[in-house]
PDB file of N, CA and C in Angstrom:
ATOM      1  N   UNK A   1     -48.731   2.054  47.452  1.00  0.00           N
ATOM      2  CA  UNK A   1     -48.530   0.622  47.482  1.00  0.00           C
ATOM      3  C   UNK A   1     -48.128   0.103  46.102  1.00  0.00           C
ATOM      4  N   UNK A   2     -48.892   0.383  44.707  1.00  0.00           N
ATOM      5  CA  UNK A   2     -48.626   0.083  43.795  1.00  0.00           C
ATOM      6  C   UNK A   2     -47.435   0.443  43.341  1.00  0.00           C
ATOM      7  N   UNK A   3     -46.545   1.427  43.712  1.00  0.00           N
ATOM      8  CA  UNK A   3     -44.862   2.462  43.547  1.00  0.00           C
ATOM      9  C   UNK A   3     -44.097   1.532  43.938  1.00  0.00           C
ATOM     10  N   UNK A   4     -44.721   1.039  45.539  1.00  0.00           N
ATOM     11  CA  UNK A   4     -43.425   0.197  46.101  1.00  0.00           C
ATOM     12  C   UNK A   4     -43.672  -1.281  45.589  1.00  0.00           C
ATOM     13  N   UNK A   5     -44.308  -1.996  44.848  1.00  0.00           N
ATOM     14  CA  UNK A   5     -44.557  -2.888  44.595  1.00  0.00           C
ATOM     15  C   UNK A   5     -43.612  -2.822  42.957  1.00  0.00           C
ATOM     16  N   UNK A   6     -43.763  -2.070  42.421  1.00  0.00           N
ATOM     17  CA  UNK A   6     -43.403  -1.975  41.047  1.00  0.00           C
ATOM     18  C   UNK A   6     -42.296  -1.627  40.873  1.00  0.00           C
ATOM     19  N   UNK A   7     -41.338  -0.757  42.124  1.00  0.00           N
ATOM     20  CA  UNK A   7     -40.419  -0.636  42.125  1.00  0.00           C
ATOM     21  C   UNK A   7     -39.432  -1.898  42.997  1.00  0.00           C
ATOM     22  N   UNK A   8     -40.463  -2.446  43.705  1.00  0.00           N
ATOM     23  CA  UNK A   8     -39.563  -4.472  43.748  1.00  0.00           C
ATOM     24  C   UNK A   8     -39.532  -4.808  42.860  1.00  0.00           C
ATOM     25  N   UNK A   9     -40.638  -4.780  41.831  1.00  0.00           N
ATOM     26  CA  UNK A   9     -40.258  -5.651  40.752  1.00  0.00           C
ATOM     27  C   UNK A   9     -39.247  -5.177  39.880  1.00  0.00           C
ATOM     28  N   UNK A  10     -38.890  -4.539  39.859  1.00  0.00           N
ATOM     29  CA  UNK A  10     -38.015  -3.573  38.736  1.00  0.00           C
ATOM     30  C   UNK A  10     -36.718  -3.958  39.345  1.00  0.00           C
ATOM     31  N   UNK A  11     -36.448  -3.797  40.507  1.00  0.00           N
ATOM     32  CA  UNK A  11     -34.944  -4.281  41.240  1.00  0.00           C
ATOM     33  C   UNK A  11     -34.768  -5.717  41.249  1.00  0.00           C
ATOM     34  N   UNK A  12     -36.134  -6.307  41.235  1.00  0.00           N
ATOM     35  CA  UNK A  12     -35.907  -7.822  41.157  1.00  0.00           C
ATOM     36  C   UNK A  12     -35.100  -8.066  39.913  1.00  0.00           C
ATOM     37  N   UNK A  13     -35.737  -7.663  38.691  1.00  0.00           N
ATOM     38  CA  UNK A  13     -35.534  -7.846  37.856  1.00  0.00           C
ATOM     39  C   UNK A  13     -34.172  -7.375  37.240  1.00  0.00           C
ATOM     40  N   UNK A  14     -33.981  -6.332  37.553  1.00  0.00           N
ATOM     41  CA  UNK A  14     -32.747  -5.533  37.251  1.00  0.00           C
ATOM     42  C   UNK A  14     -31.506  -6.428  37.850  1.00  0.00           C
ATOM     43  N   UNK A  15     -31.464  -7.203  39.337  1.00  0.00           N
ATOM     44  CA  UNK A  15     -30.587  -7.637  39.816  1.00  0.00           C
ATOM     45  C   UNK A  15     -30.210  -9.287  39.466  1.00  0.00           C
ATOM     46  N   UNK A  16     -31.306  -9.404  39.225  1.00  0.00           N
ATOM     47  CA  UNK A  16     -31.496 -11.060  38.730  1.00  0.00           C
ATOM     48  C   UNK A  16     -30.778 -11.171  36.923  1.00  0.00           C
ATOM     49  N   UNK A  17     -30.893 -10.198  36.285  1.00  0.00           N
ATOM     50  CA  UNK A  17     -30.232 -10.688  35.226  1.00  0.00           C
ATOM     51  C   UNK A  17     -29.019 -10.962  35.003  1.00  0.00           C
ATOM     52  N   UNK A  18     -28.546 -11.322  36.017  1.00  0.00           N
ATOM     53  CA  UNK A  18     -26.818 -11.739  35.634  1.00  0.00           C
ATOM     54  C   UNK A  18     -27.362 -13.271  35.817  1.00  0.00           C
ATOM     55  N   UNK A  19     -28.064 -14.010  36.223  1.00  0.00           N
ATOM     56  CA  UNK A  19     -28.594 -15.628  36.352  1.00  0.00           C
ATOM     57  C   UNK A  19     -29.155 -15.607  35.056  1.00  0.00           C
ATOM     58  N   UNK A  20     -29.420 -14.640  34.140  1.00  0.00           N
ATOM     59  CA  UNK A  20     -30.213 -15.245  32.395  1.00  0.00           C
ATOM     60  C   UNK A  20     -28.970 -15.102  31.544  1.00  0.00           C
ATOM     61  N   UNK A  21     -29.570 -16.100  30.487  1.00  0.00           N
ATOM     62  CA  UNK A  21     -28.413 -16.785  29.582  1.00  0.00           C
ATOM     63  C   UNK A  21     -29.611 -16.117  28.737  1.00  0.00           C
ATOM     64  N   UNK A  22     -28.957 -15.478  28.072  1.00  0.00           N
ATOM     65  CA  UNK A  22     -29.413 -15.058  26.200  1.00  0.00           C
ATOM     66  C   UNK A  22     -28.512 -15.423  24.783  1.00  0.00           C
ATOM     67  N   UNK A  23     -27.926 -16.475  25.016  1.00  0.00           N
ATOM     68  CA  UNK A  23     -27.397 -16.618  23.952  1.00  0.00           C
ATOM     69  C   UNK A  23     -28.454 -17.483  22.702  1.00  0.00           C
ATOM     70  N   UNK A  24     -28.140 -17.512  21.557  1.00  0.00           N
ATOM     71  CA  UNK A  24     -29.162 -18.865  20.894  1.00  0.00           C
ATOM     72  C   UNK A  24     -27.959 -19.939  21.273  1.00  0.00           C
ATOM     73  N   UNK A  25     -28.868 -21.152  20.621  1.00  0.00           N
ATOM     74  CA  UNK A  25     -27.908 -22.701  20.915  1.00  0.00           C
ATOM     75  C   UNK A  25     -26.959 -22.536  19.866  1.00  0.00           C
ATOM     76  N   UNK A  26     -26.718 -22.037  18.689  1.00  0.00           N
ATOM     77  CA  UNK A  26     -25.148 -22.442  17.831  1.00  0.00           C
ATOM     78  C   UNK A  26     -24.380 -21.430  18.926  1.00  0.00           C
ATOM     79  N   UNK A  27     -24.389 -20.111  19.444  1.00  0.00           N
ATOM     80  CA  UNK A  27     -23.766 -19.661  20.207  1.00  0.00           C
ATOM     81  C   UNK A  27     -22.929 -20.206  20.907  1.00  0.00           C
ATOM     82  N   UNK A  28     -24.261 -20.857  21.948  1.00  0.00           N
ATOM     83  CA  UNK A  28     -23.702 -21.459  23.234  1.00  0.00           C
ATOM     84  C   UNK A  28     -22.711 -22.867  22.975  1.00  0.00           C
ATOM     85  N   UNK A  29     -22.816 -23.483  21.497  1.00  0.00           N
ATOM     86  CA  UNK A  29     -22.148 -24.343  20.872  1.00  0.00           C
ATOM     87  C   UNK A  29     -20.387 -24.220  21.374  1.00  0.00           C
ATOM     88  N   UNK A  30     -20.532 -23.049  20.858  1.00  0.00           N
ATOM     89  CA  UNK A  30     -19.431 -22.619  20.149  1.00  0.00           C
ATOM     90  C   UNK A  30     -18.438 -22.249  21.624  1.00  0.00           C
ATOM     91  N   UNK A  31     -19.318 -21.247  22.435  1.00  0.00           N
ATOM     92  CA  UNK A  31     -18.830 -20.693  23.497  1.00  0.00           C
ATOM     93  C   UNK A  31     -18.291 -21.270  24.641  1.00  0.00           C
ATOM     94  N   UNK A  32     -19.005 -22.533  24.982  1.00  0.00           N
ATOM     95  CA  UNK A  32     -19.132 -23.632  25.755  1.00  0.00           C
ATOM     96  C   UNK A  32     -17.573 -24.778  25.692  1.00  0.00           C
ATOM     97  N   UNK A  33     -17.190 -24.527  24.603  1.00  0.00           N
ATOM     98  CA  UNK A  33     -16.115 -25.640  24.550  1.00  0.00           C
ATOM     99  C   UNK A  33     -14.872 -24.668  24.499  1.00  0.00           C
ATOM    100  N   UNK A  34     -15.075 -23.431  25.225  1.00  0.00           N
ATOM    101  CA  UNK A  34     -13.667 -22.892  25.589  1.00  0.00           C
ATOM    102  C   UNK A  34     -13.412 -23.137  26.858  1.00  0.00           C
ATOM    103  N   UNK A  35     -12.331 -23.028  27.290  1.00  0.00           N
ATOM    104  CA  UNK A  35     -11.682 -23.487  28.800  1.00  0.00           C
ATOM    105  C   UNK A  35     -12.261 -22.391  29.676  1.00  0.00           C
ATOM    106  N   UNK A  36     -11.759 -21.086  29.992  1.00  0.00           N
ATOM    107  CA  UNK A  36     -12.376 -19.668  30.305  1.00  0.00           C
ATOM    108  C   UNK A  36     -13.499 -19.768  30.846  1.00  0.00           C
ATOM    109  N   UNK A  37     -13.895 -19.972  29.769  1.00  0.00           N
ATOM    110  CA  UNK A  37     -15.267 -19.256  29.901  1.00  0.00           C
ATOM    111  C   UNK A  37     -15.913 -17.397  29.862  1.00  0.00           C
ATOM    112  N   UNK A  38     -14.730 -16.860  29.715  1.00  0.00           N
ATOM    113  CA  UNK A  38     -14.631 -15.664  29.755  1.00  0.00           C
ATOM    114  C   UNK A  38     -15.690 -14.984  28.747  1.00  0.00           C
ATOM    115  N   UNK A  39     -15.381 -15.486  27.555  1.00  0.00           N
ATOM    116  CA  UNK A  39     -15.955 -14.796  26.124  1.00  0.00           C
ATOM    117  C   UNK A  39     -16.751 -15.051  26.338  1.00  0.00           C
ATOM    118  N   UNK A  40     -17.282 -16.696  27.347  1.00  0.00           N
ATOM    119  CA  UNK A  40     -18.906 -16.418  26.824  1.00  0.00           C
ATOM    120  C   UNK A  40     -19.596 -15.355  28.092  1.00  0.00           C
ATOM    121  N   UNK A  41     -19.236 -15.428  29.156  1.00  0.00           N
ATOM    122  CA  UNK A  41     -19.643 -13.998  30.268  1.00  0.00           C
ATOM    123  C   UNK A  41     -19.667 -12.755  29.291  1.00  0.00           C
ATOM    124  N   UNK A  42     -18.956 -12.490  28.377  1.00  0.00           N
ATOM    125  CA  UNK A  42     -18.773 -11.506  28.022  1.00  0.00           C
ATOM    126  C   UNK A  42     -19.904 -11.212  26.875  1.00  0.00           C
ATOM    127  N   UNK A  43     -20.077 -12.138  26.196  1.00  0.00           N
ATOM    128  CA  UNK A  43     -21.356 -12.276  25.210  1.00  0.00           C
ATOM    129  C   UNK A  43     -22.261 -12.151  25.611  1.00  0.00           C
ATOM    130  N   UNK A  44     -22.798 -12.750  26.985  1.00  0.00           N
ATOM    131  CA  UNK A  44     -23.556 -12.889  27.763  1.00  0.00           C
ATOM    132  C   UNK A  44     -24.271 -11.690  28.419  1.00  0.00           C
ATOM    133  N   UNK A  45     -23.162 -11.135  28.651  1.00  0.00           N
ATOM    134  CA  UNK A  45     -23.560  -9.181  29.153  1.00  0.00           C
ATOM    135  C   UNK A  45     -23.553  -8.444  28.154  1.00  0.00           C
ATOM    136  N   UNK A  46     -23.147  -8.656  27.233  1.00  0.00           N
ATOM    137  CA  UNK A  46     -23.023  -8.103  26.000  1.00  0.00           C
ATOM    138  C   UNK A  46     -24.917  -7.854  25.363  1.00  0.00           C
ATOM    139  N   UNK A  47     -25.469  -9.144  25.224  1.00  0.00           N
ATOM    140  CA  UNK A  47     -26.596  -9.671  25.237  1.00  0.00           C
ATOM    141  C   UNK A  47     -27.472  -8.717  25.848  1.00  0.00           C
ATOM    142  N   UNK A  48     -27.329  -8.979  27.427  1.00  0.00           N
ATOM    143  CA  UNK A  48     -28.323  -8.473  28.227  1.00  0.00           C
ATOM    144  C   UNK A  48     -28.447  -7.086  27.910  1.00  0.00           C
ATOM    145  N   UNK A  49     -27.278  -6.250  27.755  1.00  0.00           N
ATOM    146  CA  UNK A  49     -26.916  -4.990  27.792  1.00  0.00           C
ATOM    147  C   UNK A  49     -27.981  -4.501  26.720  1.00  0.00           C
ATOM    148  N   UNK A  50     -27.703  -5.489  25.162  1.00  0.00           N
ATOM    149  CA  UNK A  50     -28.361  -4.416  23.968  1.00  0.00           C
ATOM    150  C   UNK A  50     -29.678  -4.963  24.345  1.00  0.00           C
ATOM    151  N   UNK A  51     -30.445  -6.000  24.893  1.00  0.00           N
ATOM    152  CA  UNK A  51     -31.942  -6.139  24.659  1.00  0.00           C
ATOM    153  C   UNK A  51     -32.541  -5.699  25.874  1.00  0.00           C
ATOM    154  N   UNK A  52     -31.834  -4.831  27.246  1.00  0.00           N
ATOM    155  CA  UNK A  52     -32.329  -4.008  27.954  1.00  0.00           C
ATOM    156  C   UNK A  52     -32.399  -2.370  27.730  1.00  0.00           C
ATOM    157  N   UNK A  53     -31.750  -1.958  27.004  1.00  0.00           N
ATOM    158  CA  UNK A  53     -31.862  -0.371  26.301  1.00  0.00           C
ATOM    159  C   UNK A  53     -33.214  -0.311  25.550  1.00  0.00           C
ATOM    160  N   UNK A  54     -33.590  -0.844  24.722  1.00  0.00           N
ATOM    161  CA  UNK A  54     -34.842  -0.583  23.801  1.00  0.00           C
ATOM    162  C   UNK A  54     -35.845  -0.803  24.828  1.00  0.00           C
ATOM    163  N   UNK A  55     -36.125  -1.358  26.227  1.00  0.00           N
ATOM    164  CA  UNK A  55     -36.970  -1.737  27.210  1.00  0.00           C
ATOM    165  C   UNK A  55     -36.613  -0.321  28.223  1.00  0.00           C
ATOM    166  N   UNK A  56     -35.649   0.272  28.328  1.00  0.00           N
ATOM    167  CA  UNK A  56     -35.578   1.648  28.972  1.00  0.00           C
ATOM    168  C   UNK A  56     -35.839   2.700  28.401  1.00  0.00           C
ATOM    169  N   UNK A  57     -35.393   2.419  27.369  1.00  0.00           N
ATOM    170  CA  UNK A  57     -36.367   3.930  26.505  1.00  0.00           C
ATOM    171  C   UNK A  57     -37.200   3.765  26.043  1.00  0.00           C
ATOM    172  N   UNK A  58     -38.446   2.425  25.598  1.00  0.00           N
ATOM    173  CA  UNK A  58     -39.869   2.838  25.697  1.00  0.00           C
ATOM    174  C   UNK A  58     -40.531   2.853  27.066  1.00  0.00           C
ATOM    175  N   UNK A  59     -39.902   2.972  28.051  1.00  0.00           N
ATOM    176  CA  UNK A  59     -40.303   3.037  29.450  1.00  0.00           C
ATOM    177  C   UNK A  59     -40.127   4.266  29.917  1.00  0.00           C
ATOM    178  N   UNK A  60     -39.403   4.891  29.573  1.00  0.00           N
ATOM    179  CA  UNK A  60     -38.603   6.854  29.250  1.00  0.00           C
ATOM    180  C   UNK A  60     -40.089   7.505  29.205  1.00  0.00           C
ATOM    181  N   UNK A  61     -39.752   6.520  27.801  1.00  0.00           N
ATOM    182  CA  UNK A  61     -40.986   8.068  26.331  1.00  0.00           C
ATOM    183  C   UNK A  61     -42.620   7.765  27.067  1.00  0.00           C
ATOM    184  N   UNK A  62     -42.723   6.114  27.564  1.00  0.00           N
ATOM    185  CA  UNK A  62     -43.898   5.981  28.260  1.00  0.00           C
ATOM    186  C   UNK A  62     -44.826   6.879  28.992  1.00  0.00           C
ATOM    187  N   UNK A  63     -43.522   6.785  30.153  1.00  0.00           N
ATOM    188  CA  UNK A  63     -43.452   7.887  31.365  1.00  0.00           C
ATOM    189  C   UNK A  63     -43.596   9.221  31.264  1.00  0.00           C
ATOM    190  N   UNK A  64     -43.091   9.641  30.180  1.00  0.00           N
ATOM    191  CA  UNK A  64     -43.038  11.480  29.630  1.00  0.00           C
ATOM    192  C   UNK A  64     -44.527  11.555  29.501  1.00  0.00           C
ATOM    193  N   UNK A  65     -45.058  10.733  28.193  1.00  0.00           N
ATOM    194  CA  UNK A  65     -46.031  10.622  27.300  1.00  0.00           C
ATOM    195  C   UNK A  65     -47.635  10.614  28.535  1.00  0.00           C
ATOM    196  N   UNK A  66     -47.305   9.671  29.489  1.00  0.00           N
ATOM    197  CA  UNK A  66     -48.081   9.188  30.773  1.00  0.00           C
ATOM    198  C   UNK A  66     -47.931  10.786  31.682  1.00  0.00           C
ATOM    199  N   UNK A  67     -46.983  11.479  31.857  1.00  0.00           N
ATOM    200  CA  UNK A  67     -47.217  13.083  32.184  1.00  0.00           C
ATOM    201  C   UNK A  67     -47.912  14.347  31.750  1.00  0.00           C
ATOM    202  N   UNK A  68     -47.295  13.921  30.646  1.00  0.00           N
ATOM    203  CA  UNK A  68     -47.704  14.873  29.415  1.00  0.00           C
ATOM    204  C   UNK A  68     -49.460  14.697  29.309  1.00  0.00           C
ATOM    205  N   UNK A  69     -49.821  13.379  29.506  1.00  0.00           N
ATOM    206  CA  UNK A  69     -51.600  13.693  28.914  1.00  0.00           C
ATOM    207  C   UNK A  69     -52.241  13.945  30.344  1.00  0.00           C
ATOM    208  N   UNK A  70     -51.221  13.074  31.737  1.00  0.00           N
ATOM    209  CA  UNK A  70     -51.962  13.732  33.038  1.00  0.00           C
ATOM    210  C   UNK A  70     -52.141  15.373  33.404  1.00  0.00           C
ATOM    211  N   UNK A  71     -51.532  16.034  32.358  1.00  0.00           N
ATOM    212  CA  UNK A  71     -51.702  17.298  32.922  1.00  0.00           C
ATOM    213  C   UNK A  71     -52.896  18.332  32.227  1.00  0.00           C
TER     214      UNK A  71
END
């Protein structure tokens, strides 16, 4: 129960981040008064991309580390 519960949350989460904005406000300043809008989508995933890697690999080494002492 706790697997399938944690693994909703993980897809929740995983699928829902295209609805979060990570920019700061001079960013969004700046980004906001182009016609497009392109660059700022692109900043935007850009964003999500680098501050979800450091959250997958201490979740990696977690998991190893969480094997490694169960055995």
């Amino acid at each position: 129960m706790k697997l399938k519960f944690s693994l909703l949350i993980f897809f929740f989460l995983i699928f829902s981040a295209d609805v979060v904005y990570g920019q700061c406000s001079m960013c969004r300043a700046v980004l906001q008064s182009e016609e497009g809008q392109a660059t700022a989508k692109g900043i935007n995933n850009g964003i999500l991309y680098l501050m979800a890697i450091p959250y997958l690999l201490v979740g990696i080494v977690g998991w190893k580390v969480f094997q490694i002492l169960k055995k």
